[in-house]
C-alpha atoms as a PDB file:
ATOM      1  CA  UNK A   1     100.975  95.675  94.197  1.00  0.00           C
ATOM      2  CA  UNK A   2     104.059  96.950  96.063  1.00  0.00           C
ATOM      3  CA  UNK A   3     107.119  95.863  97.553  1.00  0.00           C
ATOM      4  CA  UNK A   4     107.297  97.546 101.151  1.00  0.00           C
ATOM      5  CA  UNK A   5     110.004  96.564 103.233  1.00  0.00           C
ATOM      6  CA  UNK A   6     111.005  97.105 106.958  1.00  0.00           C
ATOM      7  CA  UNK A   7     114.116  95.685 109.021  1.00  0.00           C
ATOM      8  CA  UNK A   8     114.637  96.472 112.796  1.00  0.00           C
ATOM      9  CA  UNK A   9     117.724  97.412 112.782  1.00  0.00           C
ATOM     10  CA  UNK A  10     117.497  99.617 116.118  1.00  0.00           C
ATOM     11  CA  UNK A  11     118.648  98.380 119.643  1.00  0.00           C
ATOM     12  CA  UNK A  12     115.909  97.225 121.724  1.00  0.00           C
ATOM     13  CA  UNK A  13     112.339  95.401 121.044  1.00  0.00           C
ATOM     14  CA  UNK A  14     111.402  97.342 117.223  1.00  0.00           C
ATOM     15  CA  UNK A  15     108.026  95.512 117.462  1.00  0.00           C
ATOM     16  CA  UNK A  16     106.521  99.512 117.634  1.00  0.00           C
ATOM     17  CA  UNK A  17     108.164 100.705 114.882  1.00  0.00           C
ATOM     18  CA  UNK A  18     107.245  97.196 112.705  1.00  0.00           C
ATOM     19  CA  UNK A  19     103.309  98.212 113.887  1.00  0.00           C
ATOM     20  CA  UNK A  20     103.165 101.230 113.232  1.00  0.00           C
ATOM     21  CA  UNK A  21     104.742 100.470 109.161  1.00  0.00           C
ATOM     22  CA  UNK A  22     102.835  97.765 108.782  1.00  0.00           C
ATOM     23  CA  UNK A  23      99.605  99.973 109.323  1.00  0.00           C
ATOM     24  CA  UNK A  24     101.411 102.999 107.544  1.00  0.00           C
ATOM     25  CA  UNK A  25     101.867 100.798 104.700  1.00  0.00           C
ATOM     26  CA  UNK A  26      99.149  98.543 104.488  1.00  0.00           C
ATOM     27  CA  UNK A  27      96.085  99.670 103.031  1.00  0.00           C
ATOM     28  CA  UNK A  28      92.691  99.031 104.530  1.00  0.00           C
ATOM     29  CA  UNK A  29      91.401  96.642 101.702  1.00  0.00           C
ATOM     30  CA  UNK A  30      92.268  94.174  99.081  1.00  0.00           C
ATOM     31  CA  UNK A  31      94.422  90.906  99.259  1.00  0.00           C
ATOM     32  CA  UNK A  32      97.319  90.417 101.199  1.00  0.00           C
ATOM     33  CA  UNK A  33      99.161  88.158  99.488  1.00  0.00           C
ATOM     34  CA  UNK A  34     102.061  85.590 101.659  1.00  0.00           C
ATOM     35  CA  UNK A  35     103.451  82.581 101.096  1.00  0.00           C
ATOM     36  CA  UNK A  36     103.278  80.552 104.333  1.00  0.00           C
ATOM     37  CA  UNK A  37      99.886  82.246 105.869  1.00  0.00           C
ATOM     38  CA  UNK A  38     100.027  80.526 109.523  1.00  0.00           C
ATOM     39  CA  UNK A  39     103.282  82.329 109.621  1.00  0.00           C
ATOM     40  CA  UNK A  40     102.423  85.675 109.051  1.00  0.00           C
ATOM     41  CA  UNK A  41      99.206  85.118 111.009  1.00  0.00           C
ATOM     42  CA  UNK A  42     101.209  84.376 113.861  1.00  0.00           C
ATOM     43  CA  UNK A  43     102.902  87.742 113.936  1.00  0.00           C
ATOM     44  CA  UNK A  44     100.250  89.158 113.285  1.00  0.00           C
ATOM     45  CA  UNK A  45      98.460  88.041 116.783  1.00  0.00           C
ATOM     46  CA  UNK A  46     101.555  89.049 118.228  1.00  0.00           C
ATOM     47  CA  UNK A  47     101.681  92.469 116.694  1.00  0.00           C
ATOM     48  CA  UNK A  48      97.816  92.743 117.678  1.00  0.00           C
ATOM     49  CA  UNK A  49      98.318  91.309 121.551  1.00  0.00           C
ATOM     50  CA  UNK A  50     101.667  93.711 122.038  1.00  0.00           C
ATOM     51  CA  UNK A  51      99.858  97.199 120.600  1.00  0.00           C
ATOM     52  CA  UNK A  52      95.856  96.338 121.030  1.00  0.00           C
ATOM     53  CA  UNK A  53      95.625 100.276 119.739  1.00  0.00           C
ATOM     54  CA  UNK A  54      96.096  98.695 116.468  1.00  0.00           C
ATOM     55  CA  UNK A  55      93.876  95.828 117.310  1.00  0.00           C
ATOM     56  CA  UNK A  56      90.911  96.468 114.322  1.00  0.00           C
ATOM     57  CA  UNK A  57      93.927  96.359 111.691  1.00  0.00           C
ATOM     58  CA  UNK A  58      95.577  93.369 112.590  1.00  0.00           C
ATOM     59  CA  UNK A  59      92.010  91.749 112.548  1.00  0.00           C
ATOM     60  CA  UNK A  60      91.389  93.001 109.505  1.00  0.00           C
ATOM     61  CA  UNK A  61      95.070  92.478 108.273  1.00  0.00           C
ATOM     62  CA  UNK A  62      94.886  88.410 109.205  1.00  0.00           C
ATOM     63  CA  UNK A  63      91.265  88.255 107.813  1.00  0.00           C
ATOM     64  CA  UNK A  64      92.642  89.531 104.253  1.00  0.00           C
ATOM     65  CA  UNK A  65      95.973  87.283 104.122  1.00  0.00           C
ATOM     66  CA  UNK A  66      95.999  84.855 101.089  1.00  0.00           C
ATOM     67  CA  UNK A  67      98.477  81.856 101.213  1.00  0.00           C
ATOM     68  CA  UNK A  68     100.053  81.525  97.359  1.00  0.00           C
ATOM     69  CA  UNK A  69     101.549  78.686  98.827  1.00  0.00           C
ATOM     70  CA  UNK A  70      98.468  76.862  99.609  1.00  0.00           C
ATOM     71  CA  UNK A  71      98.185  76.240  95.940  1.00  0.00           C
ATOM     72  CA  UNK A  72     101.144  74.177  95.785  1.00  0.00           C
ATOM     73  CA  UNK A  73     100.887  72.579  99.599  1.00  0.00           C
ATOM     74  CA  UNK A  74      96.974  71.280  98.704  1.00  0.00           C
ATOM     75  CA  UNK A  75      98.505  69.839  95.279  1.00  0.00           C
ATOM     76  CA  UNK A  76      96.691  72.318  92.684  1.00  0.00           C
ATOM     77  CA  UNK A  77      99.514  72.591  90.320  1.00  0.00           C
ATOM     78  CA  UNK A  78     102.517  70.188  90.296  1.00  0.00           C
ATOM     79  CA  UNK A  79     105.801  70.364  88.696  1.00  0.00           C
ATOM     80  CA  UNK A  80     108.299  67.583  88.528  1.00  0.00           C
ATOM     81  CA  UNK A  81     110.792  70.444  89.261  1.00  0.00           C
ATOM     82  CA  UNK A  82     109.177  70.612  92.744  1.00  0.00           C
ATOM     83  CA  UNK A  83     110.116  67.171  93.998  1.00  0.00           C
ATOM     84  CA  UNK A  84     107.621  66.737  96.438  1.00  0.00           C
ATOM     85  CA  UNK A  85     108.388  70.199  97.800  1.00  0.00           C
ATOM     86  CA  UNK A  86     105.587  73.737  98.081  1.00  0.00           C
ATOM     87  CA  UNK A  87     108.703  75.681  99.278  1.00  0.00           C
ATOM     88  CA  UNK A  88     108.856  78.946  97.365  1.00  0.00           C
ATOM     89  CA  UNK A  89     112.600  78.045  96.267  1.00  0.00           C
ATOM     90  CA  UNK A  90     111.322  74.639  94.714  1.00  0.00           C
ATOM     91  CA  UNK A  91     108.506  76.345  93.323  1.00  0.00           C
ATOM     92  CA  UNK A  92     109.813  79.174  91.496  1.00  0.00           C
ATOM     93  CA  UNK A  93     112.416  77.216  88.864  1.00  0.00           C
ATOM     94  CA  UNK A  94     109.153  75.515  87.430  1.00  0.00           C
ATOM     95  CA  UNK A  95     107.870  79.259  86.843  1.00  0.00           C
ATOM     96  CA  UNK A  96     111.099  81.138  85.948  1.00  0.00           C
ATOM     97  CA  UNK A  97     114.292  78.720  85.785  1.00  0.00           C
ATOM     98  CA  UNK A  98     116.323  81.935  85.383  1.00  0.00           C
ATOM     99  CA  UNK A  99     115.341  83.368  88.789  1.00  0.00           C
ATOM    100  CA  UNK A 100     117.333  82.097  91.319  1.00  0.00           C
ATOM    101  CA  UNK A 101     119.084  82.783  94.976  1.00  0.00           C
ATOM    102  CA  UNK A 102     122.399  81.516  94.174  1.00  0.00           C
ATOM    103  CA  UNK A 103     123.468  84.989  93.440  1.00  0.00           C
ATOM    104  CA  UNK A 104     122.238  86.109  96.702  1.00  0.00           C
ATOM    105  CA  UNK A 105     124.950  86.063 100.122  1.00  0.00           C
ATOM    106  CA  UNK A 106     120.974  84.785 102.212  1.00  0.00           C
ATOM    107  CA  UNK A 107     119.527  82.378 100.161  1.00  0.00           C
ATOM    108  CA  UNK A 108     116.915  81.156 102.464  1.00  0.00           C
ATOM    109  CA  UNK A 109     114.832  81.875 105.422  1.00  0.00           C
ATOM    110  CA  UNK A 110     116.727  79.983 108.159  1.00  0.00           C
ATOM    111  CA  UNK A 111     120.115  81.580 106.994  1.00  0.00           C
ATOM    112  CA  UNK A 112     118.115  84.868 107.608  1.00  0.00           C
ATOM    113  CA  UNK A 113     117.147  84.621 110.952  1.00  0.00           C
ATOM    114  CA  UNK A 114     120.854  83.695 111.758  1.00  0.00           C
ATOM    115  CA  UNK A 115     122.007  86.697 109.517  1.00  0.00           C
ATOM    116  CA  UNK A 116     119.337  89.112 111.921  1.00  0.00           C
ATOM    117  CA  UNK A 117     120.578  88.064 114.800  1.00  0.00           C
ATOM    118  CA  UNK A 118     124.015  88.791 113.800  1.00  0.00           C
ATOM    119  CA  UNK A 119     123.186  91.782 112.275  1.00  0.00           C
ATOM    120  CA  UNK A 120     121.692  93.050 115.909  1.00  0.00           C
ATOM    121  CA  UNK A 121     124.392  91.139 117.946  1.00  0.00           C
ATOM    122  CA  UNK A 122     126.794  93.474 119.687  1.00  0.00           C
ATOM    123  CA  UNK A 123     129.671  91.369 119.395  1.00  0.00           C
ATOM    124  CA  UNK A 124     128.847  91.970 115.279  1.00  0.00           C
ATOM    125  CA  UNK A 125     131.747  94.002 113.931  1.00  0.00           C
ATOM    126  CA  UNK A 126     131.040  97.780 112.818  1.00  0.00           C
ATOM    127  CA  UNK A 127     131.512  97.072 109.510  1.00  0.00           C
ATOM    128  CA  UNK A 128     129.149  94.225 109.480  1.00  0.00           C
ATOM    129  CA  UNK A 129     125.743  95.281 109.905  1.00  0.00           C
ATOM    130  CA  UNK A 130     125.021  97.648 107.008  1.00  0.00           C
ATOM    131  CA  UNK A 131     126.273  94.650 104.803  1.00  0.00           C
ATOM    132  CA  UNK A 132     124.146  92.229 106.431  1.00  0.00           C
ATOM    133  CA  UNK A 133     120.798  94.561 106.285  1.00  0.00           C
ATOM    134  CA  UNK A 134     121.870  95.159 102.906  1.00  0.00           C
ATOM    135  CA  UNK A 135     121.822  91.116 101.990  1.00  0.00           C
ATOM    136  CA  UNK A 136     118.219  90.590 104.409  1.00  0.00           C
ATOM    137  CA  UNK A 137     116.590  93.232 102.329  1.00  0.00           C
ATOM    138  CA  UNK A 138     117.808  91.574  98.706  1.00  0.00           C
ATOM    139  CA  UNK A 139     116.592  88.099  99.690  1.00  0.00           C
ATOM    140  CA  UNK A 140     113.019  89.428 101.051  1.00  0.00           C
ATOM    141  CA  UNK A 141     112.674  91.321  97.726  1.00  0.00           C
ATOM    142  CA  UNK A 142     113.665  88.239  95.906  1.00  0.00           C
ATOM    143  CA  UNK A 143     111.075  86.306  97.638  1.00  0.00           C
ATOM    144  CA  UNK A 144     108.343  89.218  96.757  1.00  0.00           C
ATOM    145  CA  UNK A 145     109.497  89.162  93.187  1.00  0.00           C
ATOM    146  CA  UNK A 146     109.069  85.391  93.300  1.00  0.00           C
ATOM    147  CA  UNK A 147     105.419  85.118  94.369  1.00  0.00           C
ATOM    148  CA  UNK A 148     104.625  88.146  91.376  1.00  0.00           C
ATOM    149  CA  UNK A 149     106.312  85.969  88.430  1.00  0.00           C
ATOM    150  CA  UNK A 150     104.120  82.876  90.416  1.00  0.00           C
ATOM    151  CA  UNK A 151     101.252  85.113  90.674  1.00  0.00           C
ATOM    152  CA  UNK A 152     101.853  85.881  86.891  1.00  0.00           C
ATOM    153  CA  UNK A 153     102.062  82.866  85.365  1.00  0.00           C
ATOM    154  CA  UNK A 154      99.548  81.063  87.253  1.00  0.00           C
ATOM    155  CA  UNK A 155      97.230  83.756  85.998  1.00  0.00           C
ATOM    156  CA  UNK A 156      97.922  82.881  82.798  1.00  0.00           C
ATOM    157  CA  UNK A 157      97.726  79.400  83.025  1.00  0.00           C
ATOM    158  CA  UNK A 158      93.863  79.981  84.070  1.00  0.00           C
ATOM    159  CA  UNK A 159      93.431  82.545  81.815  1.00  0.00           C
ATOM    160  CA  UNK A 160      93.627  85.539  83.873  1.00  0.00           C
ATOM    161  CA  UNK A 161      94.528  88.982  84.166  1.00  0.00           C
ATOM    162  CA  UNK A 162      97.539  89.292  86.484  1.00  0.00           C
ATOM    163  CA  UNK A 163      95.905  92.008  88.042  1.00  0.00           C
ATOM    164  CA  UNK A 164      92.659  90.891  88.866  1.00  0.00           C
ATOM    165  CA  UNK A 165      91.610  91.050  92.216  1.00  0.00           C
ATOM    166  CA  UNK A 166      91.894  87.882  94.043  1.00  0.00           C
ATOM    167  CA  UNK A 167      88.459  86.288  94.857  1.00  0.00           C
ATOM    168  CA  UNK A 168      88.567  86.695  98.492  1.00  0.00           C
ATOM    169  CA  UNK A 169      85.598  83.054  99.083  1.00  0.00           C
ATOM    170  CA  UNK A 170      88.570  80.799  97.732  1.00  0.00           C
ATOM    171  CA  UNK A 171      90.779  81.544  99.573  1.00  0.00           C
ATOM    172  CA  UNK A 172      91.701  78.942 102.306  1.00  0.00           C
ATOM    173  CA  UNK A 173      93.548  79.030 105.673  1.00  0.00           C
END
């Protein structure tokens, strides 16, 4: 498991340089574990449609994604703490009440799209940017550190080795 992290922050379209991490980064098997699969399958197509060079590992990328959310969404484990809610935020008290996003300046992923686009914004202060990237990258490694102490303690719930592969015919998407 690893954290890898990329943020255009380059003028123009940084699509290219996103590809070309993501298949730097990504190795050619095992899991890919996300949190809100249609998402990331979405950019994925995109990615796949914009640089068809790289068309065999998006395929193979999309085919591989596993939804930890999809766990919660479908109603497989419930926690009062949750209120009706599969968000990640609502999810992770009932796992770790300790780890939070209050001490984060994003704190979730609407508030991070706005934050991008001001980070990338010419009319964005010099200053401003580096601070900005700074925050984007702490809240995406918050949300990566969420879905391992999930990961975690689901696994031992079920009586499971954290580390055990992830048996790719349950999966659902």
């Amino acid at each position: 498991m690893a954290h890898e992290e990329f943020l255009g922050t380059e003028e123009g379209d940084t699509r290219r340089l996103l590809a070309e991490r993501l298949v730097q980064d990504t190795g050619p098997e095992g899991p890919i574990v996300v949190y809100n699969a249609t998402f990331e399958k979405g950019i994925l197509e995109d990615l796949q449609e914009a640089f068809p060079q790289w068309e065999d590992q998006f395929q193979n990328y999309t085919h591989r994604l596993w939804d930890q959310g999809k766990i919660f969404q479908d109603g497989h484990h419930v926690h009062p703490s949750q209120k009706g809610s599969w968000s990640l935020k609502t999810v992770l008290p009932a796992f770790d009440p300790d780890l939070k996003y209050g001490d984060l300046d994003v704190q979730e992923g609407m508030e991070a799209v706005v934050q991008y686009s001001r980070m990338i914004s010419p009319e964005t202060s010099d200053s401003e940017p580096k601070e900005i990237e700074e925050d984007l990258l702490a809240y995406c490694e918050r949300d990566t550190w969420a879905m391992v102490v999930i990961h975690r303690e689901l696994s031992g719930l079920v009586g499971r080795e954290p580390t055990a592969p992830i048996a790719q015919n349950h999966r659902r998407m």
